[in-house]
Each structure stands twice: as C-alpha cells, then as structure tokens.
Protein backbone atom coordinates (compact mmCIF):
# COMPACT_ATOMS: atom_id res chain seq x y z
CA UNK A 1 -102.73 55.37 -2.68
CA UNK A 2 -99.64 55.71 -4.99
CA UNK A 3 -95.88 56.19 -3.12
CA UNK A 4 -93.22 56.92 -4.58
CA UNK A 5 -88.95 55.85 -4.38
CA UNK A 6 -87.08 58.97 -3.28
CA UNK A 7 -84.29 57.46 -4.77
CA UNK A 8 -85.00 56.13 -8.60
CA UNK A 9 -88.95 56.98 -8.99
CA UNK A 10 -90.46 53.67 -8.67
CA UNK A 11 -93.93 54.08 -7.75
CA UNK A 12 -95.92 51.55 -5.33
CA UNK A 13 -99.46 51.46 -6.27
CA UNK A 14 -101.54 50.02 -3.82
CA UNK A 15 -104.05 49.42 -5.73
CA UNK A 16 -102.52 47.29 -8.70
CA UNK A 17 -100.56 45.39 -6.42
CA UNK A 18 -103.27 44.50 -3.97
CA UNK A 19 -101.22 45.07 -0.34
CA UNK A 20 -101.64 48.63 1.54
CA UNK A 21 -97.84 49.72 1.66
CA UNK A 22 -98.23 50.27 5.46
CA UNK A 23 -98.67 46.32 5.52
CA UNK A 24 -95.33 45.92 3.63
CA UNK A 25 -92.79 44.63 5.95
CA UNK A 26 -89.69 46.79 6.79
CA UNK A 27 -87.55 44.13 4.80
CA UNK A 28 -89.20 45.35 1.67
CA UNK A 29 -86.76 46.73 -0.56
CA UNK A 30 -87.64 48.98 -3.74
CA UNK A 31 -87.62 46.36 -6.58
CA UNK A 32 -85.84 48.58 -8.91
CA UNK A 33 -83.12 50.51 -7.30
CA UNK A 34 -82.96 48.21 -3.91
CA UNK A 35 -83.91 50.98 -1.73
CA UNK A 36 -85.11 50.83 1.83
CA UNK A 37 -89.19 51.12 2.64
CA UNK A 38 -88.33 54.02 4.91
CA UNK A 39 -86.78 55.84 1.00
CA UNK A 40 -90.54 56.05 0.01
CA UNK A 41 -92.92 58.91 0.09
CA UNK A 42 -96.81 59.39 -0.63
CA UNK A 43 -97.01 60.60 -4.33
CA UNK A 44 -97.67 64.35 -4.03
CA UNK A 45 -98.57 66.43 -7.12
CA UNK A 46 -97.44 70.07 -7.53
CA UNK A 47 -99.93 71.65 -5.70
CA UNK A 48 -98.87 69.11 -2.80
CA UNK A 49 -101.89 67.10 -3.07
CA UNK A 50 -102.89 65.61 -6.46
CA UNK A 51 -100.72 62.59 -7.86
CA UNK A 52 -98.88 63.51 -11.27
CA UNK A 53 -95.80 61.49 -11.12
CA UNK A 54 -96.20 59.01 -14.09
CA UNK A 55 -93.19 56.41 -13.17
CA UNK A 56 -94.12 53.25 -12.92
CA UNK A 57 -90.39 51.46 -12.87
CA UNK A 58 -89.40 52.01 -16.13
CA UNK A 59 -86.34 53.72 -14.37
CA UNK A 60 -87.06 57.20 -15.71
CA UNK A 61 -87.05 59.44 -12.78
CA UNK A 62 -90.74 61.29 -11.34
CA UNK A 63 -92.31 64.29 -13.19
CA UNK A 64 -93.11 67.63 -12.00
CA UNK A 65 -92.94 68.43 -7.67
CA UNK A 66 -89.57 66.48 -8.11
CA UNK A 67 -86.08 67.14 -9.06
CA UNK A 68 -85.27 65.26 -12.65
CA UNK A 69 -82.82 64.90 -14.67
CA UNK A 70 -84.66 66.54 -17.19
CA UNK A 71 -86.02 69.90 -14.89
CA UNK A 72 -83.51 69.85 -12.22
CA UNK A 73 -85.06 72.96 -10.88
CA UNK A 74 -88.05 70.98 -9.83
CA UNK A 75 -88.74 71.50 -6.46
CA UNK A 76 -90.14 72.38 -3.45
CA UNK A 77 -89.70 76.16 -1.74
CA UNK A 78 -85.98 75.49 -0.63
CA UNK A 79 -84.54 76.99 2.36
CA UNK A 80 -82.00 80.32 2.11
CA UNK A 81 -78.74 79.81 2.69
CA UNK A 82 -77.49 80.17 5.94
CA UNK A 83 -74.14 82.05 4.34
CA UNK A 84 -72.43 80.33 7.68
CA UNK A 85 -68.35 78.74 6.31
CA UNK A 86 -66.68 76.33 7.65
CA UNK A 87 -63.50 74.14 7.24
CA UNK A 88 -63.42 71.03 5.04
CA UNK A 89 -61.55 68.06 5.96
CA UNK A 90 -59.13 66.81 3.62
CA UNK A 91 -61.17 63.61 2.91
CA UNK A 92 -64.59 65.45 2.38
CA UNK A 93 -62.30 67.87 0.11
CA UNK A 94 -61.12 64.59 -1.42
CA UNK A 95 -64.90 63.70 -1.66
CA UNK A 96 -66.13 66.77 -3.60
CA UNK A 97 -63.34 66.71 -5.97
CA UNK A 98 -64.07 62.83 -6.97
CA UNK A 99 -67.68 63.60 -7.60
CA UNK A 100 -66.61 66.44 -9.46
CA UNK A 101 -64.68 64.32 -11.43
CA UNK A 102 -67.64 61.83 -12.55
CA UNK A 103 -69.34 64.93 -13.51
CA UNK A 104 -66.72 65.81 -15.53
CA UNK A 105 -66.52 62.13 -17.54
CA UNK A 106 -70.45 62.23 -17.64
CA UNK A 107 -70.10 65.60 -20.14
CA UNK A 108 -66.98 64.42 -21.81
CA UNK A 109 -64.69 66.26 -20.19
CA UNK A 110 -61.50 64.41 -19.83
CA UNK A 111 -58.97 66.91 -19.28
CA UNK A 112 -60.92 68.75 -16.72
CA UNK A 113 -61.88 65.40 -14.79
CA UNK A 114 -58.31 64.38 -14.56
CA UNK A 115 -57.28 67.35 -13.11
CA UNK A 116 -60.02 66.98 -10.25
CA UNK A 117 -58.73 63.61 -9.58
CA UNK A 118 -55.17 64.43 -9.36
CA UNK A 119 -56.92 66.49 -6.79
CA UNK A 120 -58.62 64.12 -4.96
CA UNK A 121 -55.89 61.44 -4.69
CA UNK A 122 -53.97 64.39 -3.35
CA UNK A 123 -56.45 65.60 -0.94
CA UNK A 124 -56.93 61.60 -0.13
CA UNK A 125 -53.31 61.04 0.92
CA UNK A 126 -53.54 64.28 3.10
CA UNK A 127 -56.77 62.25 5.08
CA UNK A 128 -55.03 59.04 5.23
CA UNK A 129 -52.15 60.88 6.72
CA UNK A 130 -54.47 63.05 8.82
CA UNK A 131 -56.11 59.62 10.30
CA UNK A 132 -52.87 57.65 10.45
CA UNK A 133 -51.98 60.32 13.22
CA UNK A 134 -54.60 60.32 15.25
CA UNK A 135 -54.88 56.51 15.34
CA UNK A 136 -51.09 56.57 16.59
CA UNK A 137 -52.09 59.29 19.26
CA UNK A 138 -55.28 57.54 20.51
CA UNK A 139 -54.19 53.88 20.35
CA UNK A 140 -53.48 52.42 23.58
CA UNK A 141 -56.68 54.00 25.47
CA UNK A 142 -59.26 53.34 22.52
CA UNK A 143 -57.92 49.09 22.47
CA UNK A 144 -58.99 48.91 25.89
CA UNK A 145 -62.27 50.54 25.75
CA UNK A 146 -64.53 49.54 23.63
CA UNK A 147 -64.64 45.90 21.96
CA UNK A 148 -64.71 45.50 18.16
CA UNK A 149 -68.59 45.33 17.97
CA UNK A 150 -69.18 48.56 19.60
CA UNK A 151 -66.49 50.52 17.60
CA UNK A 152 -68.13 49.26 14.22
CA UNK A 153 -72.04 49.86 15.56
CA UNK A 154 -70.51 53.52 16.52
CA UNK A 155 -69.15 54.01 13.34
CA UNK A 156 -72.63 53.09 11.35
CA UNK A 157 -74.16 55.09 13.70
CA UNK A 158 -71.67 58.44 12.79
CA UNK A 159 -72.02 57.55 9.25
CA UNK A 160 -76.24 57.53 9.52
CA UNK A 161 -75.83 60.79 11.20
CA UNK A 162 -73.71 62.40 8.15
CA UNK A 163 -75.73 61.59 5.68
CA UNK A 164 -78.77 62.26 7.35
CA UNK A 165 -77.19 65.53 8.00
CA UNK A 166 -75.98 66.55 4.29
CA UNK A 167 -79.81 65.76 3.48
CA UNK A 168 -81.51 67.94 5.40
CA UNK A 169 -78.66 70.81 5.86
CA UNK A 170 -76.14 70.34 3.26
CA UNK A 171 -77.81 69.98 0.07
CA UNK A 172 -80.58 72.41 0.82
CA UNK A 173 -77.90 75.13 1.34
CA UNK A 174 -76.53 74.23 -1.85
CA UNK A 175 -79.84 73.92 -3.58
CA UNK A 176 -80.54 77.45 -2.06
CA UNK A 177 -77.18 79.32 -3.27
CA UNK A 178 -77.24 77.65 -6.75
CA UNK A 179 -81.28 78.79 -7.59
CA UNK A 180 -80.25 82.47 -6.61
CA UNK A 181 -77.31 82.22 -8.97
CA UNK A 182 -79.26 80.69 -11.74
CA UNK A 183 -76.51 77.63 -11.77
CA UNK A 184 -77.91 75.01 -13.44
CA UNK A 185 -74.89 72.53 -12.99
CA UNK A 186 -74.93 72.63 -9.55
CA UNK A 187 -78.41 72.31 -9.24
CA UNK A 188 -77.74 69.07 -11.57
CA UNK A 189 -75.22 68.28 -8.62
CA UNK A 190 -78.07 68.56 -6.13
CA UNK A 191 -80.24 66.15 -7.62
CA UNK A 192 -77.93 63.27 -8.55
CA UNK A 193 -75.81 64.05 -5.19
CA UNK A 194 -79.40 63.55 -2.99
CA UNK A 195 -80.60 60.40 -4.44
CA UNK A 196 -77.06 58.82 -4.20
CA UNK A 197 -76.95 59.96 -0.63
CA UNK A 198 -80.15 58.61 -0.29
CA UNK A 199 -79.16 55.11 -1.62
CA UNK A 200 -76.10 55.46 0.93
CA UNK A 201 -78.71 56.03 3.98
CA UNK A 202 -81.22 53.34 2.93
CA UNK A 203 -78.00 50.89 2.74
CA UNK A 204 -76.71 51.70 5.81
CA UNK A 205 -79.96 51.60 7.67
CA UNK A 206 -80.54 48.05 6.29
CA UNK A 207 -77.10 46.96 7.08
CA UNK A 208 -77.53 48.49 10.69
CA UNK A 209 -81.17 46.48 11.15
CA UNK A 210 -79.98 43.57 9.00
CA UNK A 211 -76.69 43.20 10.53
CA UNK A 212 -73.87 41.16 7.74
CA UNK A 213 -76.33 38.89 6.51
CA UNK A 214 -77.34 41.76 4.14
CA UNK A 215 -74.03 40.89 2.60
CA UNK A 216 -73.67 37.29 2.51
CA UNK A 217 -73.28 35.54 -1.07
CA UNK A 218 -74.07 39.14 -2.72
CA UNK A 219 -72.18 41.78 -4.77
CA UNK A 220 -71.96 45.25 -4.73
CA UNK A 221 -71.52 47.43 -7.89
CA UNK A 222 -71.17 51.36 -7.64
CA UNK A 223 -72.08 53.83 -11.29
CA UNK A 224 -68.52 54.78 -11.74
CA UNK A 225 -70.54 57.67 -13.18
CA UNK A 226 -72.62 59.00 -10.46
CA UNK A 227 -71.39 56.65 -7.17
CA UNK A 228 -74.97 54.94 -6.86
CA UNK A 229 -74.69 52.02 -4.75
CA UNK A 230 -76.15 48.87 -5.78
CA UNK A 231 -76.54 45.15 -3.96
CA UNK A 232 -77.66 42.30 -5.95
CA UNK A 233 -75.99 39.49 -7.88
CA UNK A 234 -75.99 41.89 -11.15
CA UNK A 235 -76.04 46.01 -11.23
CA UNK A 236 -79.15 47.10 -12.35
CA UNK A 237 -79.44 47.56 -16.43
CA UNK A 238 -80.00 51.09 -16.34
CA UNK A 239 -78.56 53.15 -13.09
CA UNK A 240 -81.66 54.75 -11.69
CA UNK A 241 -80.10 58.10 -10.83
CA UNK A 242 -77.77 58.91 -14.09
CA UNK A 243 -79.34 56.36 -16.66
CA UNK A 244 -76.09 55.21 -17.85
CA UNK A 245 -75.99 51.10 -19.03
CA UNK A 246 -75.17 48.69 -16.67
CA UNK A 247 -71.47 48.42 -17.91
CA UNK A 248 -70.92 51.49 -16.24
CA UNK A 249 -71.13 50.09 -13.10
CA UNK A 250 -67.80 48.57 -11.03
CA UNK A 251 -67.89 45.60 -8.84
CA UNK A 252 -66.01 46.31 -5.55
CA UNK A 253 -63.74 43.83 -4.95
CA UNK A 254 -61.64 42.36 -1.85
CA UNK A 255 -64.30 42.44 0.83
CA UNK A 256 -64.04 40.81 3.52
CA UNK A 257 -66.38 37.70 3.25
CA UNK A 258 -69.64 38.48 5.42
C-alpha cells in the first residue's frame, strides 16, 4: 500500500520502507514538506482505485486524480456553489489581497502586486483597529475569566476550526464557481491556496498535541511566494507547493523563545 502527502506529494510506500503506515507513530512527520501523518491519504488512481501517482519525494507534486501545478483542473467531482454572500472582515479582506499579491510577484507582475498590497496594509490597519476596539470593550470581564492557558488553547482551537472550515466549504465553493467559468487562475489559486492551508492545519494540530516543544531550538521559514509554512533548522530546497528555490523563503523573526 502506497499513501500519499496531501500537501507536497510525497508518497509512503509500505513496501520499500518495510513499516505498515498504520504502525507509524502520530509524531511522524512527512520527511519532505514536514507535514502531519493525519495530511496523508491512500494513493487513489483516477478511477478511485488503481495507484498512478508517480512521486516519490522528488518534490514534484502527484499526477492525474490530483490538483498540480501542471493540470490544475485535476480533480475530483467538486461540489456547486452554494451562490450564498457574506461579509468579509477587514483582516480576511487583508488576507485575500496579500495572497493576491504573491500571485502577482510569482507571474512578474510588479505593478499589479503593489497595488494589492497597498491594499492589504490598508485593509490590515482597518483589522488592527477593528480588534483594538473590541479588546478595549471586553477587557475587564475577559482578565478575570479565563487564565492565559485557556485563552491560547481556545484560540488554537478557533484557528483549527477555520481552516478546517475553508477546506471543506471555502475552497470547494471556489473550486466550483471558477470550473463553470473556465478560470484557470483561480483554479491555480485553489490548488496552491489548499495545500498551504493544509500545511497551516497539520502545524497547528502538531503544535496543539505537541504543545511548545514543537518550537524549541527550531526556525520557521514561510515561501514569500506562496505562504507555505516550514519548521526545521533550514527551509526546504525546493518549496513543495510553488517549486520556487529555497532563497525564496523568509525566516520569521522575533518570536518569543519557546
């Protein structure tokens, strides 16, 4: 049995390495893009049962049943859209216009990428003013009830939820509306934007089973292309979702020690 990295395309084979994945234990981490056990799938082929994917962790991403980079129309029957709108927050706005932005530099666009993040500092400021205010209104009652520990366990928790959510609602909308209008940008969007989202859930998952030891004497880099996260004493040579070199990548800075 062959499975396969949701996130990069690494593919566990059983058989060459000698250990049934099931007997893996949940501290195994993908050994190319640092993803969590739970980020792997049984390799499926396009009719849903033979294996085709041919990535072996070279870092080039599956073949056909799977969104590439080079078909990014590969993919399972996605759902329709539910044409349901809603309100965006100033930071998610803030959000979209960043990533926007790295698309932008990734095709050489420079005048349209600084324009979407003149956008997105602006749409920033609005959400830091946006939380400043409701920390003021809410911050005698929320001091005295609930400790430190509990606030940051809540947060993870919220955070887990999110991203869990944009995977299974989110993107699928967007998958849906972009394949009935033949956009293949967005759909390009959709497949870079999942597997970084994925990365974010597998981290946060470890961090919330690992607790801060995940983070002690280690560095984190981030694609300033694409936004994939990365944890290890070096970023990885190639980035597993865009494929840009390893001195694309940004080491964040002015942690707090874990």
């Amino acid at each position: 049995m062959r499975y396969v990295c949701s996130i990069c395309g690494y593919v566990y084979d059983e058989e060459k390495e000698g250990t049934p994945f099931r007997d893996l234990p949940e501290t195994w981490t993908c050994p190319l893009c640092g993803a969590a056990k739970s980020m792997f799938e049984p390799e499926r082929g396009a009719d849903g049962d033979a294996a085709t994917t041919t990535n072996t962790g070279d870092g080039a991403p599956p073949s056909a049943g799977t969104p590439s980079d080079g078909n990014p129309e590969a993919t399972s029957p996605v759902p329709q859209a539910s044409g349901e709108l809603r309100e965006l927050s100033p930071d998610v706005i803030s959000a979209i216009c960043s990533n926007l932005a790295r698309g932008c530099e990734k095709q050489y666009h420079e005048e349209e990428a600084a324009l979407y993040r003149e956008l997105a500092d602006y749409w920033g400021a609005q959400a830091k003013k946006a939380n400043a205010s409701t920390e003021e209104s809410a911050d005698g009652s929320a001091a005295e009830s609930s400790p430190t520990e509990s606030t940051g366990a809540d947060a993870l928790a919220n955070l887990a939820e999110l991203l869990a959510g944009g995977l299974a609602q989110a993107y699928p909308a967007l998958r849906a509306a972009a394949t009935e209008a033949g956009d293949r940008g967005t759909l390009r969007i959709c497949t870079w934007g999942e597997k970084v989202t994925r990365a974010l859930a597998s981290l946060v998952e470890r961090y919330r089973r690992e607790g801060p030891t995940m983070l002690a004497g280690t560095r984190i880099w981030v694609c300033s292309v694409c936004g994939f996260t990365f944890v290890g004493e070096r970023p990885p040579e190639l980035c597993p979702v865009c494929k840009v070199p390893s001195w694309k990548f940004d080491e964040v800075t002015g942690r707090a020690d874990a």
